[in-house]
C-alpha atoms as a PDB file:
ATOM      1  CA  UNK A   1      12.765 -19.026  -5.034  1.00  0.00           C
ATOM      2  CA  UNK A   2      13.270 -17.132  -1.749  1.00  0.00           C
ATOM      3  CA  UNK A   3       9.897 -17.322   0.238  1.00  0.00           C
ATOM      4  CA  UNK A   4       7.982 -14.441   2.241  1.00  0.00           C
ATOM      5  CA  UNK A   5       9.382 -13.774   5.688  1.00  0.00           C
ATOM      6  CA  UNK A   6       5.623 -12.678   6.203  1.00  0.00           C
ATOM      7  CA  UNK A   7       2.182 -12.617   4.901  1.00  0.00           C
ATOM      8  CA  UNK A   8       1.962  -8.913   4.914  1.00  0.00           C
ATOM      9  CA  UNK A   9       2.888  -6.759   1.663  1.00  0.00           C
ATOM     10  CA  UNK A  10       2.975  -2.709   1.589  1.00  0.00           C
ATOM     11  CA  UNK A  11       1.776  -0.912  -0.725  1.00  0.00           C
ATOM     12  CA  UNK A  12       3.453   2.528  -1.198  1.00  0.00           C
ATOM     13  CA  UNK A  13       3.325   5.344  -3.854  1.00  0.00           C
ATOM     14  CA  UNK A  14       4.929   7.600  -5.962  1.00  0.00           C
ATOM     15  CA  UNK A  15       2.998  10.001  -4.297  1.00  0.00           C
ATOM     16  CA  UNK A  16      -0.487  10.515  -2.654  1.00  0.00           C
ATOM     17  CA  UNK A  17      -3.096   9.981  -4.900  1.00  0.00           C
ATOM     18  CA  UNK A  18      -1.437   7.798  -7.801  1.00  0.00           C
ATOM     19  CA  UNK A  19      -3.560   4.651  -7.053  1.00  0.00           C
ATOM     20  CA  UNK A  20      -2.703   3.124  -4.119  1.00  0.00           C
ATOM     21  CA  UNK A  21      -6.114   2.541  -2.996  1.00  0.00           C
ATOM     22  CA  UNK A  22      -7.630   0.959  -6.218  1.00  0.00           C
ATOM     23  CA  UNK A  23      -4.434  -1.181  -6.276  1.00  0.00           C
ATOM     24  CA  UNK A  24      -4.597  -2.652  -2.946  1.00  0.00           C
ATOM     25  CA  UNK A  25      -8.654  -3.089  -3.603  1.00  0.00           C
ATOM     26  CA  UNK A  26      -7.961  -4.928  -6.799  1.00  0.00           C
ATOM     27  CA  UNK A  27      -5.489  -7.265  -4.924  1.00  0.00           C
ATOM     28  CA  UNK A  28      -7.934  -7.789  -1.950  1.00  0.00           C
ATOM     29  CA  UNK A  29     -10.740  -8.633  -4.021  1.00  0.00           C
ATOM     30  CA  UNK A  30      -8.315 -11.350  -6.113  1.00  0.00           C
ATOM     31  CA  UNK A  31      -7.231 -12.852  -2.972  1.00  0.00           C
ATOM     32  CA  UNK A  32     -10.359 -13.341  -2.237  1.00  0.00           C
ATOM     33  CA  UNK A  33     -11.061 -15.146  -5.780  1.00  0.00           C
ATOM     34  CA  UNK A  34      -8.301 -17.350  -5.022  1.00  0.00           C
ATOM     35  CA  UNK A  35      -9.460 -18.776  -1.729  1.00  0.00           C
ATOM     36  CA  UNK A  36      -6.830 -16.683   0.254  1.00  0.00           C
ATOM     37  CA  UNK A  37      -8.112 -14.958   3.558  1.00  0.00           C
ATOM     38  CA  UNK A  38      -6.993 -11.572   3.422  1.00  0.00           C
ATOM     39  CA  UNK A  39      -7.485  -8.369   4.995  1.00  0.00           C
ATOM     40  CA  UNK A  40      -7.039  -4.394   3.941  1.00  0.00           C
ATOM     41  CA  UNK A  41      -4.793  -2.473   7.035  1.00  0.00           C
ATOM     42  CA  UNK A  42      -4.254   0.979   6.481  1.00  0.00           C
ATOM     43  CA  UNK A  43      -1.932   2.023   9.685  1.00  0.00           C
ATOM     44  CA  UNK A  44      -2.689   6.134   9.204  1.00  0.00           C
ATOM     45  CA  UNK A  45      -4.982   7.630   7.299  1.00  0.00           C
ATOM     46  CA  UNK A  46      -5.598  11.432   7.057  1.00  0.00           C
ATOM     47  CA  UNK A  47      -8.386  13.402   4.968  1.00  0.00           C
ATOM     48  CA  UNK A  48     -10.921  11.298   7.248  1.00  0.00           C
ATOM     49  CA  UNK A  49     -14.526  12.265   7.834  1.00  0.00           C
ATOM     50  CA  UNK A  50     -16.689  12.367  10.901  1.00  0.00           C
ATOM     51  CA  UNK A  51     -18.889   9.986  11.070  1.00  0.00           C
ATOM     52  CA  UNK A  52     -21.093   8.662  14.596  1.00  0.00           C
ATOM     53  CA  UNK A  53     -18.971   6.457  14.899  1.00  0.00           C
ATOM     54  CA  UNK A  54     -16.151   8.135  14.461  1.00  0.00           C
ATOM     55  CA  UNK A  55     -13.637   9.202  11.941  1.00  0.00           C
ATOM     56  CA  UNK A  56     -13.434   7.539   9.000  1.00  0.00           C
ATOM     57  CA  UNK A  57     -10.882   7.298   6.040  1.00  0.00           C
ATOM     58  CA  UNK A  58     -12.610   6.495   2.625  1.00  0.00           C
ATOM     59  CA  UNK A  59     -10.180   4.594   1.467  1.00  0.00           C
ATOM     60  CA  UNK A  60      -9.498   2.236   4.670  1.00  0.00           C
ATOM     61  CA  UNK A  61     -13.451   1.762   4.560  1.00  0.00           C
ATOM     62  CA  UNK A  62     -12.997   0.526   0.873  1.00  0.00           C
ATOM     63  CA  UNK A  63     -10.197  -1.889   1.962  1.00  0.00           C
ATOM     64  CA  UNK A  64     -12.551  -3.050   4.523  1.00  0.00           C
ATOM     65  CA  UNK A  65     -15.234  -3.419   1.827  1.00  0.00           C
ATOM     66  CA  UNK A  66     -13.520  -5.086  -0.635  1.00  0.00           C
ATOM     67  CA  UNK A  67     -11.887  -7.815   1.791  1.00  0.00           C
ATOM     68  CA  UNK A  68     -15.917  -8.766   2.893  1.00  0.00           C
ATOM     69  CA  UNK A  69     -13.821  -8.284   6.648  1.00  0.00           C
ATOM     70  CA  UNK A  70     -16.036  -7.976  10.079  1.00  0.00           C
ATOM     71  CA  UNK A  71     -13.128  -6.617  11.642  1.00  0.00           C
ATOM     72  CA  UNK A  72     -13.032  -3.945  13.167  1.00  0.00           C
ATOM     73  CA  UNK A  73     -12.501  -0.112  12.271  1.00  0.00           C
ATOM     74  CA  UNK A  74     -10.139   0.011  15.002  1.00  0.00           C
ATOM     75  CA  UNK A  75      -7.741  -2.199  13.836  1.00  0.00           C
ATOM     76  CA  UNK A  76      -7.435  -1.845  10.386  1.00  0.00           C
ATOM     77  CA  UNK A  77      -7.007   2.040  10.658  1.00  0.00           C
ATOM     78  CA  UNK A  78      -5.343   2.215  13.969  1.00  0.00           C
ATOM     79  CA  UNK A  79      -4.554   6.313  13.423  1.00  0.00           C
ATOM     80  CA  UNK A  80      -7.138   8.803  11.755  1.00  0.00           C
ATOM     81  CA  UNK A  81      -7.512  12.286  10.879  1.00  0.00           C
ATOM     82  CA  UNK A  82      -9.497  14.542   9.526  1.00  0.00           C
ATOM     83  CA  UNK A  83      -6.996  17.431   7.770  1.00  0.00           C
ATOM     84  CA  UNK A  84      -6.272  16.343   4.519  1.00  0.00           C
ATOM     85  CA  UNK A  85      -2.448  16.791   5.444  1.00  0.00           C
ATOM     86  CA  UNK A  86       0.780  14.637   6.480  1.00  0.00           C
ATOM     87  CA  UNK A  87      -0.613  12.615   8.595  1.00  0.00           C
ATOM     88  CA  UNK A  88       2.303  13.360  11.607  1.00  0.00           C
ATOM     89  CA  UNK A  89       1.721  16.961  11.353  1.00  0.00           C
ATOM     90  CA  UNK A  90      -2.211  16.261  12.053  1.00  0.00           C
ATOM     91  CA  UNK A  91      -1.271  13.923  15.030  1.00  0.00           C
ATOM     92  CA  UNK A  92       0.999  17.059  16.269  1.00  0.00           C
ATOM     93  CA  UNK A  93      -1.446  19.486  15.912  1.00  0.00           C
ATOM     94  CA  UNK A  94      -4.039  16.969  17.922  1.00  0.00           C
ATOM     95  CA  UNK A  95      -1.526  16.750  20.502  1.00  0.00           C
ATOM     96  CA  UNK A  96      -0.690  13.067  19.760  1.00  0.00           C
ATOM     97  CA  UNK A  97       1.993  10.831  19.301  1.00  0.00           C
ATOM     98  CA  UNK A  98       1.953   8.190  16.317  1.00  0.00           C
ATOM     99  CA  UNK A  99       2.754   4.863  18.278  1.00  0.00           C
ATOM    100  CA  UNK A 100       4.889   2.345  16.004  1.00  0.00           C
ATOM    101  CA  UNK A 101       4.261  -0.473  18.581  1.00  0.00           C
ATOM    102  CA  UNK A 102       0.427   0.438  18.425  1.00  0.00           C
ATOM    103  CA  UNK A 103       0.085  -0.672  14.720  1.00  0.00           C
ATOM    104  CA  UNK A 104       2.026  -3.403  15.215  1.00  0.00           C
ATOM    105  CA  UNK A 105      -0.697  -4.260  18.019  1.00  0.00           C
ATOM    106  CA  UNK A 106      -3.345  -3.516  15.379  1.00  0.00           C
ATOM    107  CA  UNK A 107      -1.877  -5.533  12.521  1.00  0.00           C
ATOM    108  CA  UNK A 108      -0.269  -8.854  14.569  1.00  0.00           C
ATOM    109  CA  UNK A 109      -3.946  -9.112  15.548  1.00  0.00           C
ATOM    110  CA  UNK A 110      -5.600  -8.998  12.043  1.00  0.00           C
ATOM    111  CA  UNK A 111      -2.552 -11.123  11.053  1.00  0.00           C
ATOM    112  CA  UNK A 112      -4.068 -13.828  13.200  1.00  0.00           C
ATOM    113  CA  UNK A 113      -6.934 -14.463  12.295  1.00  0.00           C
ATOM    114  CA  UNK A 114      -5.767 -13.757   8.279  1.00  0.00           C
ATOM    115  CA  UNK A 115      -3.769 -15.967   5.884  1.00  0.00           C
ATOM    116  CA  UNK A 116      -2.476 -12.520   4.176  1.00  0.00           C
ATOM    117  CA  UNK A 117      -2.467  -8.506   5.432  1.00  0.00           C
ATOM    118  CA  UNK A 118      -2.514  -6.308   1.932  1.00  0.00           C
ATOM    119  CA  UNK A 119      -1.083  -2.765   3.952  1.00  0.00           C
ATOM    120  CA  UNK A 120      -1.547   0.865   2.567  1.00  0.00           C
ATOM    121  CA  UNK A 121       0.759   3.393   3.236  1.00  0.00           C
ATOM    122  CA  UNK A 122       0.053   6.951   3.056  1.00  0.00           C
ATOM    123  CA  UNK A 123       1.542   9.169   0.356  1.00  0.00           C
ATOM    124  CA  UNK A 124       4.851   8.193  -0.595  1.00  0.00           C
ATOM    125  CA  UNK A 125       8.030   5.940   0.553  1.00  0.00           C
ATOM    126  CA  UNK A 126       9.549   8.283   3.141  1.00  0.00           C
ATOM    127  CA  UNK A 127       6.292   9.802   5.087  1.00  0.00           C
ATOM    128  CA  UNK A 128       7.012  10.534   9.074  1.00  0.00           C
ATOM    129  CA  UNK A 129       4.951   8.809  11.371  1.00  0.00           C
ATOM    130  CA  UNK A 130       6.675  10.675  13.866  1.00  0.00           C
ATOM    131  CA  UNK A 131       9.711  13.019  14.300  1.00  0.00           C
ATOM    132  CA  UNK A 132      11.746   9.793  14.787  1.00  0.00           C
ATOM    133  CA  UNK A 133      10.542   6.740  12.634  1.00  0.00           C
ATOM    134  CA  UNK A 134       9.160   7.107   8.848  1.00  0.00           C
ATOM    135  CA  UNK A 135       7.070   4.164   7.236  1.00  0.00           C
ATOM    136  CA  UNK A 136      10.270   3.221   5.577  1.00  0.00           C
ATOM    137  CA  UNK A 137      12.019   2.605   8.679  1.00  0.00           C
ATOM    138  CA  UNK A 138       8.684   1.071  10.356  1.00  0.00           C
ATOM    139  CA  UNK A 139       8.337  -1.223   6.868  1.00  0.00           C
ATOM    140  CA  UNK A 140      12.053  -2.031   7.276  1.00  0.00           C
ATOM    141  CA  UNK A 141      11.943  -3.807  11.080  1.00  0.00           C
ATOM    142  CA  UNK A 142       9.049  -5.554   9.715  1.00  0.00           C
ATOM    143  CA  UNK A 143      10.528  -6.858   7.190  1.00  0.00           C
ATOM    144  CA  UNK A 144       7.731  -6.497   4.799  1.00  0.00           C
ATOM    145  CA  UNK A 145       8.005  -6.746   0.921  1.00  0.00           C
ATOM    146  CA  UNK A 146       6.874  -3.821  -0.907  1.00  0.00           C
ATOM    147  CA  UNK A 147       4.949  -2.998  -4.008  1.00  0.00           C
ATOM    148  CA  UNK A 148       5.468   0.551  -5.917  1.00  0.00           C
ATOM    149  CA  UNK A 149       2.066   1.762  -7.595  1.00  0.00           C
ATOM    150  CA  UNK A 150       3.657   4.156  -9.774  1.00  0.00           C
ATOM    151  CA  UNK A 151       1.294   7.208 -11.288  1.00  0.00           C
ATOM    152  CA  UNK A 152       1.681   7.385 -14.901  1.00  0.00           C
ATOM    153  CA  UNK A 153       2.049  11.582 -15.143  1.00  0.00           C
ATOM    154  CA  UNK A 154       4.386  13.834 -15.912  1.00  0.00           C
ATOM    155  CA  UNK A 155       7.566  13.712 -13.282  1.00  0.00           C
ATOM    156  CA  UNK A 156       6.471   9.834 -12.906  1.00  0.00           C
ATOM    157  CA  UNK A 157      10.291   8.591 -14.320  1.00  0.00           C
ATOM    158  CA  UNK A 158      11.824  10.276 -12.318  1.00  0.00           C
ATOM    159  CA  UNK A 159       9.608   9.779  -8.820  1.00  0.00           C
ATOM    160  CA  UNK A 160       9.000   6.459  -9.553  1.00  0.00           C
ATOM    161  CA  UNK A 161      13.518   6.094 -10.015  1.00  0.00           C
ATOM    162  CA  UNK A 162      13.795   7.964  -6.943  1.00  0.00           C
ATOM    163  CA  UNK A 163      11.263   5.995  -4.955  1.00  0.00           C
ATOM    164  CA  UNK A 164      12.628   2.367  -6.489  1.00  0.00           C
ATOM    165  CA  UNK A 165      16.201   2.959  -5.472  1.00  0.00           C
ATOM    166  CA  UNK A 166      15.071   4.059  -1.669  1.00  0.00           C
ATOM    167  CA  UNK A 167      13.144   0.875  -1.522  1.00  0.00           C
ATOM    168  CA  UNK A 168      15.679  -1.638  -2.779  1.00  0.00           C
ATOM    169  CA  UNK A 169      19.155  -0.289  -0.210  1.00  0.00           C
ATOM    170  CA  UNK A 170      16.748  -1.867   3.038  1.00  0.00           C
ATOM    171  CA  UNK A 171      13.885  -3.648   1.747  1.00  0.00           C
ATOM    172  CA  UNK A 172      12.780  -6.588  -0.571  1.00  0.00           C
ATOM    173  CA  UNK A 173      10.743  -4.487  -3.994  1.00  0.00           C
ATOM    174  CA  UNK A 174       8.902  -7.400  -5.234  1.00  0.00           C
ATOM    175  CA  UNK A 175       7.734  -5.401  -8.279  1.00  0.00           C
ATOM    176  CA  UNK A 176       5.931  -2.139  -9.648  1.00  0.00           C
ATOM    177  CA  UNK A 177       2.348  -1.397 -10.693  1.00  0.00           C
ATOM    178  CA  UNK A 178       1.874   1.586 -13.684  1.00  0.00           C
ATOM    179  CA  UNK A 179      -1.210   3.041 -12.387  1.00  0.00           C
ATOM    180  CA  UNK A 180      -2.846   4.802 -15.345  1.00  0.00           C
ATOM    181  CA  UNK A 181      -4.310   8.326 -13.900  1.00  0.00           C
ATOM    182  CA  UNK A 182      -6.781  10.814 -15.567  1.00  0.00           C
ATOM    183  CA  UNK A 183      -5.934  12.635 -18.025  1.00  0.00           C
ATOM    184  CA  UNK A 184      -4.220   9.574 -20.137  1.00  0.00           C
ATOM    185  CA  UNK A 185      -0.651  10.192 -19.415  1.00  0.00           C
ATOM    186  CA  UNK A 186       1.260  11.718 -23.308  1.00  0.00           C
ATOM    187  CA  UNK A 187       3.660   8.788 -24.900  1.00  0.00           C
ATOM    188  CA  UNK A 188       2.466   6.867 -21.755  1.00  0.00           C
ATOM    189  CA  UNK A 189       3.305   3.337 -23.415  1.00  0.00           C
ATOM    190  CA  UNK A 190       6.930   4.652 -24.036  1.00  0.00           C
ATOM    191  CA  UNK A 191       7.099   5.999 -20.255  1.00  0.00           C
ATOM    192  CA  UNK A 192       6.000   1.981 -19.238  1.00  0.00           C
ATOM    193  CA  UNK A 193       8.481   1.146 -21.203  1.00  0.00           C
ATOM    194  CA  UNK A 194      11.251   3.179 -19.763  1.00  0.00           C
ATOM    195  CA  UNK A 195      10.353   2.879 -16.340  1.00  0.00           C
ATOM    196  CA  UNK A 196      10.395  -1.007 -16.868  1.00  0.00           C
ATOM    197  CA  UNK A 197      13.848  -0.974 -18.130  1.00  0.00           C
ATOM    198  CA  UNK A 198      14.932   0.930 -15.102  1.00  0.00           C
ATOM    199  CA  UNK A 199      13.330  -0.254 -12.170  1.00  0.00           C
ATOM    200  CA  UNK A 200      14.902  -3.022 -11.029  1.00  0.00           C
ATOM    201  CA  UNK A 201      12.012  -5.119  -9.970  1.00  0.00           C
ATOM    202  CA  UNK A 202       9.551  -6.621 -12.541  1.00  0.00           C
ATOM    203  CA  UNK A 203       6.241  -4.892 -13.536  1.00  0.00           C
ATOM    204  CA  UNK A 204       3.850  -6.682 -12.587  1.00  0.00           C
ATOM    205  CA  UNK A 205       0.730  -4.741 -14.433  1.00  0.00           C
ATOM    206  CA  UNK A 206      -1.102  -2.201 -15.594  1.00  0.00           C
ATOM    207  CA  UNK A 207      -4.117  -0.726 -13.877  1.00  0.00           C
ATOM    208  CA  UNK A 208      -6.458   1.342 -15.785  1.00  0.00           C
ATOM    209  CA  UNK A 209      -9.067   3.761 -14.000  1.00  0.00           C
ATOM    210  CA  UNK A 210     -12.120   1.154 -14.342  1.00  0.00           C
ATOM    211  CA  UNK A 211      -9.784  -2.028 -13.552  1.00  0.00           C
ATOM    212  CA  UNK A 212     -11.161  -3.230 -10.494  1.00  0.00           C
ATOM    213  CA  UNK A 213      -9.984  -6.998  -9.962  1.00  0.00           C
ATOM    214  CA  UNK A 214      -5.921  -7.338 -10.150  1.00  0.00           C
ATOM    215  CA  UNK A 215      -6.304 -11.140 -10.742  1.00  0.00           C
ATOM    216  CA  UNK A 216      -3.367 -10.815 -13.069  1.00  0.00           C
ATOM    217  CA  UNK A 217      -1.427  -9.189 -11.041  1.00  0.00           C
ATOM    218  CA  UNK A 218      -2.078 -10.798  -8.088  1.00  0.00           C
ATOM    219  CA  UNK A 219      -1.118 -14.125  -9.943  1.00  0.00           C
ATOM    220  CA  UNK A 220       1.917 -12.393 -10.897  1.00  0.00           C
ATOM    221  CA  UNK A 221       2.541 -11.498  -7.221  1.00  0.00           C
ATOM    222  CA  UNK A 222       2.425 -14.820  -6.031  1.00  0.00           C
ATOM    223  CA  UNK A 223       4.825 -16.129  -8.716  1.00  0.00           C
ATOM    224  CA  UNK A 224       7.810 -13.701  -7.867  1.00  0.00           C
ATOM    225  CA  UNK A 225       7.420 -13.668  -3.730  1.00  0.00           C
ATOM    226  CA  UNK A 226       6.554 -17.147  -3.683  1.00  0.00           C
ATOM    227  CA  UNK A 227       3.687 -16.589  -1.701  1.00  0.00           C
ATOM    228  CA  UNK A 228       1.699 -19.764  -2.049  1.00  0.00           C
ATOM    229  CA  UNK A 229       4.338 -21.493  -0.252  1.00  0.00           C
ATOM    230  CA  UNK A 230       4.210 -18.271   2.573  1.00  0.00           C
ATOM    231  CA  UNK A 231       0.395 -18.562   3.073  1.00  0.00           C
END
């Protein structure tokens, strides 16, 4: 069984709001079942609220939540926004630059002191951090394994085909998640089905809105990537 080349896995998405976030919550709070010290990094985050202390990115506060993590805001969103928007259009229009070596800074740190990094992406696959470097290229150097949370809706098949095949030509897809969304997706058992016929990388669950520990998944996980040997 080929072993993790590191303790960090990235979770991407069909597309922005398809479950990423309950996902990498559910696999935090497993880890955590299983003994494993692990911690929630979400590199950028738009749609972020002011706070007084600062912006603030629901979902990278639920990460932080849901690993039980004193860490630092700081570090485990690194880049935050408020617009609601691609997050390097917001930096642009802030008059910033989104620094690739500055999340690495952020995450080698939390990698430190952590026996596994569970990182969230924003939107899908191919988002710009910058007009030079996307998170596929950034995910790619790293060397990080990835894990698809597909949203079960209509055009799913075909994002979720599109999104697989980008993954697999530069990076290790060590499986899919079918992410059921509101409404209940028509024939969604059948689109599972097809999806998990197509996809070459195994499914490793299904998440339903009011799942909210991924133990079986997360077991799952650590049987394809071999990640008990990693950690």
């Amino acid at each position: 069984m080929t072993q993790l080349t590191s303790k960090t896995i990235f979770i991407t998405g069909t597309d922005t709001g398809v479950g990423k976030t309950r996902v990498s919550c559910g696999l935090l709070r497993a880890a955590r079942e299983a003994g494993i010290r692990a911690c929630g990094f979400k590199p950028v985050a738009s749609g972020c609220r002011h706070t007084p202390q600062g912006l603030r990115n629901p979902d990278a506060l639920e990460m932080q939540r849901c690993a039980n993590t004193s860490e630092s805001y700081a570090l485990i969103n690194p880049y935050a926004y408020a617009p609601a928007i691609a997050p390097h259009i917001a930096a642009q229009e802030m008059g910033q630059h989104i620094d690739p070596a500055r999340i690495s800074r952020a995450h080698d740190e939390l990698a430190r002191r952590h026996a596994l990094i569970i990182a969230e992406g924003a939107g899908g696959w191919m988002v710009p951090l910058n007009n030079k470097t996307t998170f596929a290229d950034y995910v790619g150097e790293r060397s990080w394994p990835v894990v698809l949370v597909v949203g079960m809706r209509l055009g799913s098949i075909n994002h979720a085909l599109l999104s697989a095949e980008a993954i697999s030509r530069g990076n290790r897809l060590l499986g899919w998640i079918a992410c059921e969304l509101s409404p209940r997706q028509d024939r969604l058992d059948q689109n599972v089905a097809e999806l998990a016929a197509r996809i070459p990388a195994p499914l490793l669950g299904r998440v339903g809105p009011r799942r909210k520990n991924l133990s079986a998944e997360f077991a799952e996980l650590q049987r394809v990537s071999g990640m008990n040997a990693a950690i």
